[in-house]
C-alpha atoms as a PDB file:
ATOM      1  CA  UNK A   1      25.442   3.815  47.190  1.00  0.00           C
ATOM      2  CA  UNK A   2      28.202   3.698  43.816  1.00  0.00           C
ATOM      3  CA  UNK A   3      29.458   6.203  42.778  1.00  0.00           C
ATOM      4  CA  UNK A   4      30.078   7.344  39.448  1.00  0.00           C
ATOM      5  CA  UNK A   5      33.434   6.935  37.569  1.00  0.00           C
ATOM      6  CA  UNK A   6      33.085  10.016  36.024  1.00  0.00           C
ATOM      7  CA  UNK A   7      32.546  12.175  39.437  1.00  0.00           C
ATOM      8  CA  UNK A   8      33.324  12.304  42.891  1.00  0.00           C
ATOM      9  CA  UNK A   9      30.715  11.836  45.754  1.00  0.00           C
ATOM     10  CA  UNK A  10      28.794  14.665  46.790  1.00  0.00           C
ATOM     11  CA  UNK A  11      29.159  15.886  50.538  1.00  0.00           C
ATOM     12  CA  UNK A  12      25.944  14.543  51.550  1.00  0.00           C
ATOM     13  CA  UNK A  13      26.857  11.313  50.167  1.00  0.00           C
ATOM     14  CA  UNK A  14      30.164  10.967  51.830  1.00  0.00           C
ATOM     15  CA  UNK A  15      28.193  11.412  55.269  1.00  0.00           C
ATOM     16  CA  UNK A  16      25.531   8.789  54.503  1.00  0.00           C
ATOM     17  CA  UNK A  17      28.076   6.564  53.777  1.00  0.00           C
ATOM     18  CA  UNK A  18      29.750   7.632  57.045  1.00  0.00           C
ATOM     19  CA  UNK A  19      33.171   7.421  55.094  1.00  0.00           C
ATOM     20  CA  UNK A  20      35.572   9.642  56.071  1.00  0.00           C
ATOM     21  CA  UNK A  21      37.785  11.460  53.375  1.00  0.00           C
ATOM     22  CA  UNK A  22      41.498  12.729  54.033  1.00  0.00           C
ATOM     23  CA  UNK A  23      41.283  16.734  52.994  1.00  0.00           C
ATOM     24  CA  UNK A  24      44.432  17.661  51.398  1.00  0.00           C
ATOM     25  CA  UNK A  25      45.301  21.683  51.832  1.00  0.00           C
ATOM     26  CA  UNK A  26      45.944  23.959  49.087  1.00  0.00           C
ATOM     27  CA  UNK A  27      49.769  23.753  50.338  1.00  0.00           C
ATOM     28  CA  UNK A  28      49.640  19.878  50.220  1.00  0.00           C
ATOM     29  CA  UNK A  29      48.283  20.200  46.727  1.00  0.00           C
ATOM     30  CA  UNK A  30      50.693  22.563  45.272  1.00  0.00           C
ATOM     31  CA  UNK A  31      53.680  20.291  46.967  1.00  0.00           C
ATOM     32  CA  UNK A  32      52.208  17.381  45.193  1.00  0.00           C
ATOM     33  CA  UNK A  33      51.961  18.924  42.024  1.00  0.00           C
ATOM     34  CA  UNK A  34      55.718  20.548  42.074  1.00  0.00           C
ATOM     35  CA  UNK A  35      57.256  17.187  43.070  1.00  0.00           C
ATOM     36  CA  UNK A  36      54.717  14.977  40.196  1.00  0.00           C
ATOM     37  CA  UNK A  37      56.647  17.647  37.899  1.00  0.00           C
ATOM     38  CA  UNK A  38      59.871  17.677  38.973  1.00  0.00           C
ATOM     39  CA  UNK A  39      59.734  21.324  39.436  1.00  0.00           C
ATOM     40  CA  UNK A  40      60.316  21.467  43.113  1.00  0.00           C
ATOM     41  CA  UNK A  41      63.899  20.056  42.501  1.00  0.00           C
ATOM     42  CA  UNK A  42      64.603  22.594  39.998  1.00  0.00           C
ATOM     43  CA  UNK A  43      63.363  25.045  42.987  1.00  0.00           C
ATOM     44  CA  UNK A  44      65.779  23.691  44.983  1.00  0.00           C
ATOM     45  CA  UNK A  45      68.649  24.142  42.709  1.00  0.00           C
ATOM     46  CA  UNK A  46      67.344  27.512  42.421  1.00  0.00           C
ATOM     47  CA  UNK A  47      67.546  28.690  46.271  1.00  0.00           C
ATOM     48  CA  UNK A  48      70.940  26.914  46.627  1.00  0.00           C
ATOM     49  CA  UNK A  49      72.606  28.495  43.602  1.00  0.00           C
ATOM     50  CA  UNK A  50      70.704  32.028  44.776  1.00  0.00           C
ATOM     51  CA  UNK A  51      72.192  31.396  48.320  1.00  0.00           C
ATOM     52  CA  UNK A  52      75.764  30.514  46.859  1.00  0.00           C
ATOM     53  CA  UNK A  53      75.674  33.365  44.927  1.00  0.00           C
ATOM     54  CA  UNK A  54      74.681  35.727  47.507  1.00  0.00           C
ATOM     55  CA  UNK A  55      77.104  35.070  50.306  1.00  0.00           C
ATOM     56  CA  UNK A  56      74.332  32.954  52.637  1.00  0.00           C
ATOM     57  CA  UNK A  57      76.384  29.954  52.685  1.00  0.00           C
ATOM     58  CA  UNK A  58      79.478  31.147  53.195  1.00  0.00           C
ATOM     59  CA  UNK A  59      77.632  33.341  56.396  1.00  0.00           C
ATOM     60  CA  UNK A  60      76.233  29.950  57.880  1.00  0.00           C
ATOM     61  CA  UNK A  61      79.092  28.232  57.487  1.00  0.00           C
ATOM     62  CA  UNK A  62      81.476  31.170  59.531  1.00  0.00           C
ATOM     63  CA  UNK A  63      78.676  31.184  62.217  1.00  0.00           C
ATOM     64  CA  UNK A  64      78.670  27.369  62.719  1.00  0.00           C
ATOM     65  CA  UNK A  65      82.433  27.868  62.910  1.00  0.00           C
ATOM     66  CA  UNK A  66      82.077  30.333  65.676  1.00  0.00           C
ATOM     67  CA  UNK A  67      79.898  29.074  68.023  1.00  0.00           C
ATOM     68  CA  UNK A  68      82.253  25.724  67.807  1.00  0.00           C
ATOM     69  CA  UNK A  69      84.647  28.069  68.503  1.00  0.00           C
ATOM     70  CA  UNK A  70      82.986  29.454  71.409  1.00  0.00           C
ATOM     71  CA  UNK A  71      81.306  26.448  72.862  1.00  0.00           C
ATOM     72  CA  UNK A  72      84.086  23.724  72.184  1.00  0.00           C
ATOM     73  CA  UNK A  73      84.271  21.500  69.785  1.00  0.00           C
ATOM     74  CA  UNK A  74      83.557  18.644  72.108  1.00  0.00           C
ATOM     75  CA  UNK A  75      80.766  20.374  73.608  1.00  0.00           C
ATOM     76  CA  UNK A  76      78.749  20.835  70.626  1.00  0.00           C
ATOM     77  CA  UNK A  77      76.289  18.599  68.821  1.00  0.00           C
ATOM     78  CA  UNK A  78      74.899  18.892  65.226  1.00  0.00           C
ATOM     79  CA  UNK A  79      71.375  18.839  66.764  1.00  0.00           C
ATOM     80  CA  UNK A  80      72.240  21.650  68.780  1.00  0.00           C
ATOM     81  CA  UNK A  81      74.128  23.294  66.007  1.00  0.00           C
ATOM     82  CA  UNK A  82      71.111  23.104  63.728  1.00  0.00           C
ATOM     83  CA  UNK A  83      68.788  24.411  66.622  1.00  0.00           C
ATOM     84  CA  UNK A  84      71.121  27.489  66.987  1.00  0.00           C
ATOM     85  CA  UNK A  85      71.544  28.403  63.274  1.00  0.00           C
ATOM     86  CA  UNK A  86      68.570  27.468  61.889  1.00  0.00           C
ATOM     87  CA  UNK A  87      66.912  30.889  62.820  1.00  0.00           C
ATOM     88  CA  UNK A  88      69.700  32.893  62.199  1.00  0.00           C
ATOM     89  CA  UNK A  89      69.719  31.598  58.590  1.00  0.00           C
ATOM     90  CA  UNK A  90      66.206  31.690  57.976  1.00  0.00           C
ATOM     91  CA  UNK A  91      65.897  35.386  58.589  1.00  0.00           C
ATOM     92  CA  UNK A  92      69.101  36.360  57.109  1.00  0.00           C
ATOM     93  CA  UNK A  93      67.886  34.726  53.794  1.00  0.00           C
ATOM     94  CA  UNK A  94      67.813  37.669  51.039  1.00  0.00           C
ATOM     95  CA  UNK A  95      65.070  39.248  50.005  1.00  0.00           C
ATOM     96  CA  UNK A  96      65.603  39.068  46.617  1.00  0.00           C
ATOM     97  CA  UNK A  97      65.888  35.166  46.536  1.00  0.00           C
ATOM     98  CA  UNK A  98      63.078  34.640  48.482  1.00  0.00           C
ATOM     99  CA  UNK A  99      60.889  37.302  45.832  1.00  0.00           C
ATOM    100  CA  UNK A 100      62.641  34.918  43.012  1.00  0.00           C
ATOM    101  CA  UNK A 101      61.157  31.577  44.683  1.00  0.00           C
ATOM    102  CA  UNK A 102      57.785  33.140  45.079  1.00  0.00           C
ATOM    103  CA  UNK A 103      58.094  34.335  41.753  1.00  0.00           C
ATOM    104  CA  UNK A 104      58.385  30.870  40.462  1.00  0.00           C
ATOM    105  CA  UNK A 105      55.902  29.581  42.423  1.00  0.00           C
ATOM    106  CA  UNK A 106      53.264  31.738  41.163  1.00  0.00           C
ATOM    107  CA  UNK A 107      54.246  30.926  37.897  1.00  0.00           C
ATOM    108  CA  UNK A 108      54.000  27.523  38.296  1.00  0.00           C
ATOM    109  CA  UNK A 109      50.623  27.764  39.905  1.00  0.00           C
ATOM    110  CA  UNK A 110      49.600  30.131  37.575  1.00  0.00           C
ATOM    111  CA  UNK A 111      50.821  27.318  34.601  1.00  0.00           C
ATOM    112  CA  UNK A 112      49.051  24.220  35.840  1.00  0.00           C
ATOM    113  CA  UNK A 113      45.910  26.257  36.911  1.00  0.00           C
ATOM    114  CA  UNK A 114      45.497  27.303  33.659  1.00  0.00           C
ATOM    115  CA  UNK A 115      42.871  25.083  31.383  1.00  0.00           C
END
């Protein structure tokens, strides 16, 4: 069966055809959208200014330095650097950055939702 230009196939007709249609999430679909835009780069500049600003990097980058210092620098890796301070820095993130982010988010949502 064709299917119109001007609409997408019904679920019934999807199964009849026995065609099998990659479901993108709600997640997958807002990612799309704020990269098509260029607004998840400006995100991006957001968080690392916010994180600059806020002391964050300058944290990370003392903790990295001391478990070098307390492992040895020849017995560390980056993999295993990233696997220790990865959690550390995701829950030391401020609050206040993260609300900004969401903020933004929703706003952008709200923006391209809008008819």
């Amino acid at each position: 069966m064709k299917h119109s230009v001007n609409r997408p196939p019904s679920p019934d007709e999807d199964v009849a055809d026995g065609s099998e249609k990659e479901e993108l999430t709600l997640r997958e679909i807002i990612n799309v959208k704020l990269v098509e835009s260029g607004e998840k780069e400006n995100l991006m500049e957001l968080v690392r200014d916010r994180l600059v600003e806020s002391g964050w990097k300058d944290e990370m980058r003392i903790a990295c330095r001391e478990h070098v210092k307390k492992k040895g620098r020849k017995d560390v890796t980056v993999d295993e650097l990233i696997r220790v301070i990865t959690p550390k820095g995701r829950a030391s993130v401020p609050d206040d950055v993260k609300q900004e982010l969401l903020n933004r988010i929703q706003n952008f949502i709200g923006s391209v939702a809008a008819p």
